[in-house]
N, C-alpha and C. Protein backbone atom coordinates (compact mmCIF):
# COMPACT_ATOMS: atom_id res chain seq x y z
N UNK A 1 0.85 -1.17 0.00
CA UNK A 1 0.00 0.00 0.00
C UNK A 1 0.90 1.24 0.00
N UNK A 2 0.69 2.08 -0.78
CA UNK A 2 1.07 3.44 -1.00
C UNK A 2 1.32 4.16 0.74
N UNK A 3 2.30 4.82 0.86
CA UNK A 3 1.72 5.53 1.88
C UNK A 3 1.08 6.74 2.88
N UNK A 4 0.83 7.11 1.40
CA UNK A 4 -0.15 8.26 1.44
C UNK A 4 -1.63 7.40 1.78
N UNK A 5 -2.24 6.50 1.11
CA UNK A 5 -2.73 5.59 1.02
C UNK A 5 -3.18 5.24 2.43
N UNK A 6 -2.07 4.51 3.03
CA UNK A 6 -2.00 3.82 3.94
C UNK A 6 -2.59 5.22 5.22
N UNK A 7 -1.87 6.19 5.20
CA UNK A 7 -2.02 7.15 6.88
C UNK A 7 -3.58 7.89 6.15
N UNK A 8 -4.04 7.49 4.81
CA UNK A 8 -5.40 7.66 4.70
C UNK A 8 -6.53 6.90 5.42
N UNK A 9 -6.36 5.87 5.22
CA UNK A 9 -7.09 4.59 5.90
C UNK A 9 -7.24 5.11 7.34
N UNK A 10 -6.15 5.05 8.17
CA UNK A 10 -5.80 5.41 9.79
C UNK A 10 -6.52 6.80 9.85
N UNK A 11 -6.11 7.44 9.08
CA UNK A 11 -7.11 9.09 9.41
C UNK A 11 -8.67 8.95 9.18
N UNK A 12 -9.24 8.02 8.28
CA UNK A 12 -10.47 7.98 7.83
C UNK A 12 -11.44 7.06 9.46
N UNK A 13 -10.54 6.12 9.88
CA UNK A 13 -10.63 5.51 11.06
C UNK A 13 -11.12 6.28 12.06
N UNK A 14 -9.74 7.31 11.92
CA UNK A 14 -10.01 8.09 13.54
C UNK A 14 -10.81 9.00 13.61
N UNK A 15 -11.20 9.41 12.62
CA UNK A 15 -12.84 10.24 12.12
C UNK A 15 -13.43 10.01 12.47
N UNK A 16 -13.79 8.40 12.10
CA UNK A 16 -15.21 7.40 12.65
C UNK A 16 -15.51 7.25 13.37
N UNK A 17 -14.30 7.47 14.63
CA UNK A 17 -14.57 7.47 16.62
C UNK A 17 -14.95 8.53 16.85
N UNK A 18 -15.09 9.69 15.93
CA UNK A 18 -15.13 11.27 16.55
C UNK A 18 -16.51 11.32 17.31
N UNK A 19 -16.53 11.86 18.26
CA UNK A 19 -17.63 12.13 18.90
C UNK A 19 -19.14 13.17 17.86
N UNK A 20 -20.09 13.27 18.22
CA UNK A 20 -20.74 13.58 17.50
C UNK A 20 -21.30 15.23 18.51
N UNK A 21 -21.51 15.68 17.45
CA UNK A 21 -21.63 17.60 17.39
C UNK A 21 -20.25 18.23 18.57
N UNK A 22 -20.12 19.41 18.90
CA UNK A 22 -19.31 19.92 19.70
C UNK A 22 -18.22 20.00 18.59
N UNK A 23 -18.03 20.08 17.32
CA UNK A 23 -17.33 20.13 16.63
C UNK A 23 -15.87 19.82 16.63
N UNK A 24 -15.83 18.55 16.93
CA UNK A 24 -14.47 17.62 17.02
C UNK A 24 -14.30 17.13 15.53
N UNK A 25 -12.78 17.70 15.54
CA UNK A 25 -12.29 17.28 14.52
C UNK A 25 -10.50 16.87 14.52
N UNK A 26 -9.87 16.17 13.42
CA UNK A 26 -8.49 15.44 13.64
C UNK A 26 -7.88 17.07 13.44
N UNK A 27 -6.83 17.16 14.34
CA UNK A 27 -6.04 18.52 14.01
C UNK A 27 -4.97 18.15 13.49
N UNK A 28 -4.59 16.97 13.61
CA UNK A 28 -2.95 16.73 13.05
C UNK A 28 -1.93 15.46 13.59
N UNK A 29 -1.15 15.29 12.76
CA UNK A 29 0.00 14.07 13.36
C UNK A 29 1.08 14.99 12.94
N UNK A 30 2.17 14.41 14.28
CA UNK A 30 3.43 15.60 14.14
C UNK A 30 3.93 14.88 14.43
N UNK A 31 5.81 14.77 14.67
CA UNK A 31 6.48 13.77 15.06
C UNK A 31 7.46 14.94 15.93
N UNK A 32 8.04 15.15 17.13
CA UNK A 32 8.82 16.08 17.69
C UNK A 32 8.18 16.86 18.41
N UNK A 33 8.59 17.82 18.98
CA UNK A 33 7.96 19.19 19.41
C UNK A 33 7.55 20.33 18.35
N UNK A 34 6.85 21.11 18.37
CA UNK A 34 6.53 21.80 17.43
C UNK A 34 5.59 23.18 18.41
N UNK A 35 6.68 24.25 17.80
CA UNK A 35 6.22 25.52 18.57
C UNK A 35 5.09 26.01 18.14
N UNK A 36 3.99 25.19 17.01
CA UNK A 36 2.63 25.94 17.23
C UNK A 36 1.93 25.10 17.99
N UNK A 37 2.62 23.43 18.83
CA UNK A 37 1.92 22.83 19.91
C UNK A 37 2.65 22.74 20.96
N UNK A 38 3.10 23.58 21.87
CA UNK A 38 3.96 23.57 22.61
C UNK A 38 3.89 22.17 23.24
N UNK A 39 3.04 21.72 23.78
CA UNK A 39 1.92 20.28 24.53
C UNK A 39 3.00 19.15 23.87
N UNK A 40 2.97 19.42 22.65
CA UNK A 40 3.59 18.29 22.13
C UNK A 40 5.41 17.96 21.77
N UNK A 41 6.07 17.43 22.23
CA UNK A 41 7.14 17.21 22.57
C UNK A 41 7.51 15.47 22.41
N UNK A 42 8.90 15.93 22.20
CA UNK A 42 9.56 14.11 22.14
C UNK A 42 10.09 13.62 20.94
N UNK A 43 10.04 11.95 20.66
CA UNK A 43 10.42 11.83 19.64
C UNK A 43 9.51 10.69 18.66
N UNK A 44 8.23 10.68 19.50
CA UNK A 44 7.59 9.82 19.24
C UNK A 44 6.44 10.68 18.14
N UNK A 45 5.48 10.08 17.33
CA UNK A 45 4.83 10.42 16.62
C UNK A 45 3.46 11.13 17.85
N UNK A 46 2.45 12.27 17.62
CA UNK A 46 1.40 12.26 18.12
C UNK A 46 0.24 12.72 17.07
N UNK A 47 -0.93 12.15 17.13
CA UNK A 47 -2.21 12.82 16.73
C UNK A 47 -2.97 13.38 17.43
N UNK A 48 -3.78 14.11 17.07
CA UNK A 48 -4.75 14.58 17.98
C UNK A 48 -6.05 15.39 17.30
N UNK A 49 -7.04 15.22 17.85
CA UNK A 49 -7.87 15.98 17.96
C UNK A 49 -8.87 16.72 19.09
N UNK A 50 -9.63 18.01 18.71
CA UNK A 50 -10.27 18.98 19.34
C UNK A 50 -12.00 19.42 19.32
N UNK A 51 -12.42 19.44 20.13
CA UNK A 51 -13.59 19.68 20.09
C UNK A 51 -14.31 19.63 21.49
N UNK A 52 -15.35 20.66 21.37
CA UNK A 52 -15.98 20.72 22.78
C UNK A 52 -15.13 21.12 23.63
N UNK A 53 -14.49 22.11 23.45
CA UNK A 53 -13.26 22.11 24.81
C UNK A 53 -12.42 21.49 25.36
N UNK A 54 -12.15 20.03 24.75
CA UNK A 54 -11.50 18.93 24.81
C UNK A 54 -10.46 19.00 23.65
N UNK A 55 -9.13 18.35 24.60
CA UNK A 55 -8.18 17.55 23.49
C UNK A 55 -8.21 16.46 23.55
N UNK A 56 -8.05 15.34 22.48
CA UNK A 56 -7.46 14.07 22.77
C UNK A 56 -6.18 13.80 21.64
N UNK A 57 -5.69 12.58 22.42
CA UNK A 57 -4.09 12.90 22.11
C UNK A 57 -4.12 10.45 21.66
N UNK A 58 -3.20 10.70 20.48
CA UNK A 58 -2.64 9.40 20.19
C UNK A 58 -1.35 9.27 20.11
N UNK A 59 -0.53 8.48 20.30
CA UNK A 59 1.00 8.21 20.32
C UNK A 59 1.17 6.84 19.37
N UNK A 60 2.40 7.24 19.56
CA UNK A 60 2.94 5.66 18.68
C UNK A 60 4.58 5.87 17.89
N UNK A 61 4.90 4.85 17.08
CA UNK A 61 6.53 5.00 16.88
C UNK A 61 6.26 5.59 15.52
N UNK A 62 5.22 5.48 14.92
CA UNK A 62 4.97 6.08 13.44
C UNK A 62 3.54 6.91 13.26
N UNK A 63 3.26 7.40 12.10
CA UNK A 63 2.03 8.20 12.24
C UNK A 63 0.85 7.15 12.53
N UNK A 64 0.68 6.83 11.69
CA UNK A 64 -0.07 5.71 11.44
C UNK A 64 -0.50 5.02 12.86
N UNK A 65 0.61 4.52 13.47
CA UNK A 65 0.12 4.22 14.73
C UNK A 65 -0.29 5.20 15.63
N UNK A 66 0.15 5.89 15.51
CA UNK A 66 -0.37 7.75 16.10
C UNK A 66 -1.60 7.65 16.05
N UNK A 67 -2.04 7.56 14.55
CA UNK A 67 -3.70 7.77 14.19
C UNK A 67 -4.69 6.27 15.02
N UNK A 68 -4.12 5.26 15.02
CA UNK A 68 -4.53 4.07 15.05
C UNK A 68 -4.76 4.55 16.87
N UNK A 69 -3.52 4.78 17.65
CA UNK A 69 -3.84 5.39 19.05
C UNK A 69 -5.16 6.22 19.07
N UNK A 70 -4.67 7.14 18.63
CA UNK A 70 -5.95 7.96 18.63
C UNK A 70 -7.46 7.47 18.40
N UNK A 71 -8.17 7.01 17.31
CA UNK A 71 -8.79 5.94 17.33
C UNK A 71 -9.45 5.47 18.28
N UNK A 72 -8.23 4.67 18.66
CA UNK A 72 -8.93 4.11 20.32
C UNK A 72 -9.07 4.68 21.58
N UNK A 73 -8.20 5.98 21.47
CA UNK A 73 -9.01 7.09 22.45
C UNK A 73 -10.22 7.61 22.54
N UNK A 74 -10.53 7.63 20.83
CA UNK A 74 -12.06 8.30 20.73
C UNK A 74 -13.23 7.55 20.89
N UNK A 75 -12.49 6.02 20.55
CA UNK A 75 -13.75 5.14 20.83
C UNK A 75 -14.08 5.34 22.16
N UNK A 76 -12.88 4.99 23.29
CA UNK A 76 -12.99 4.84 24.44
C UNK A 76 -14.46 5.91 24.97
N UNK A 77 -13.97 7.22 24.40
CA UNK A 77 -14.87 8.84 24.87
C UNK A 77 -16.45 8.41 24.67
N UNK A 78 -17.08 7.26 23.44
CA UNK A 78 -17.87 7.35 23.17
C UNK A 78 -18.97 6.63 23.65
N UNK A 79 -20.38 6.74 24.37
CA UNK A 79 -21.07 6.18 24.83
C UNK A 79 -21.48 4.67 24.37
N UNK A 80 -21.71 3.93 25.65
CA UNK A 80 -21.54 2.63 25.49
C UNK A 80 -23.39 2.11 24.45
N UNK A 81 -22.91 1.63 23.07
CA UNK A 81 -24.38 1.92 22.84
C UNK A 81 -25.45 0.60 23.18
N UNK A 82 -24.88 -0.02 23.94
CA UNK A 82 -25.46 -1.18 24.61
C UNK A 82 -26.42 -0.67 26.15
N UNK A 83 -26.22 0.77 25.97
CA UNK A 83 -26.99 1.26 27.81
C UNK A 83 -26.09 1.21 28.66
């Protein structure tokens, strides 16, 4: 798989966990610190997204797993639809 391709798939994923209204959306995968996220630091990959006054944050050794973290953060956020 291509891998543009490939960190498509993982981003289209971590969409799908997004919580619904409060306008959450993916802000980005970065790898390092980066002075327009001060928050974010290191040498590991992070994703994240924003909404509702909330951040949530994914890690991992590559983007991809970044996004794939993330993912399962957002599922975690989301109501259990079993009650």
């Amino acid at each position: 798989m291509a891998p543009l391709a490939g960190m498509s798939k993982y981003w289209t994923s971590a969409s799908a966990m997004l919580p619904r209204g409060g306008g959450w959306e993916i802000r980005g995968v970065v790898k390092g610190p980066r002075q327009a996220e001060p928050a974010i630091h290191g040498s590991t990959w992070t994703a994240w997204a924003a909404g509702d006054g909330q951040r949530v944050d994914g890690h991992g050794d590559t983007a991809e797993e970044a996004m794939a973290d993330l993912a399962n953060q957002l599922r975690a956020m989301r109501p259990d639809p079993n009650g």
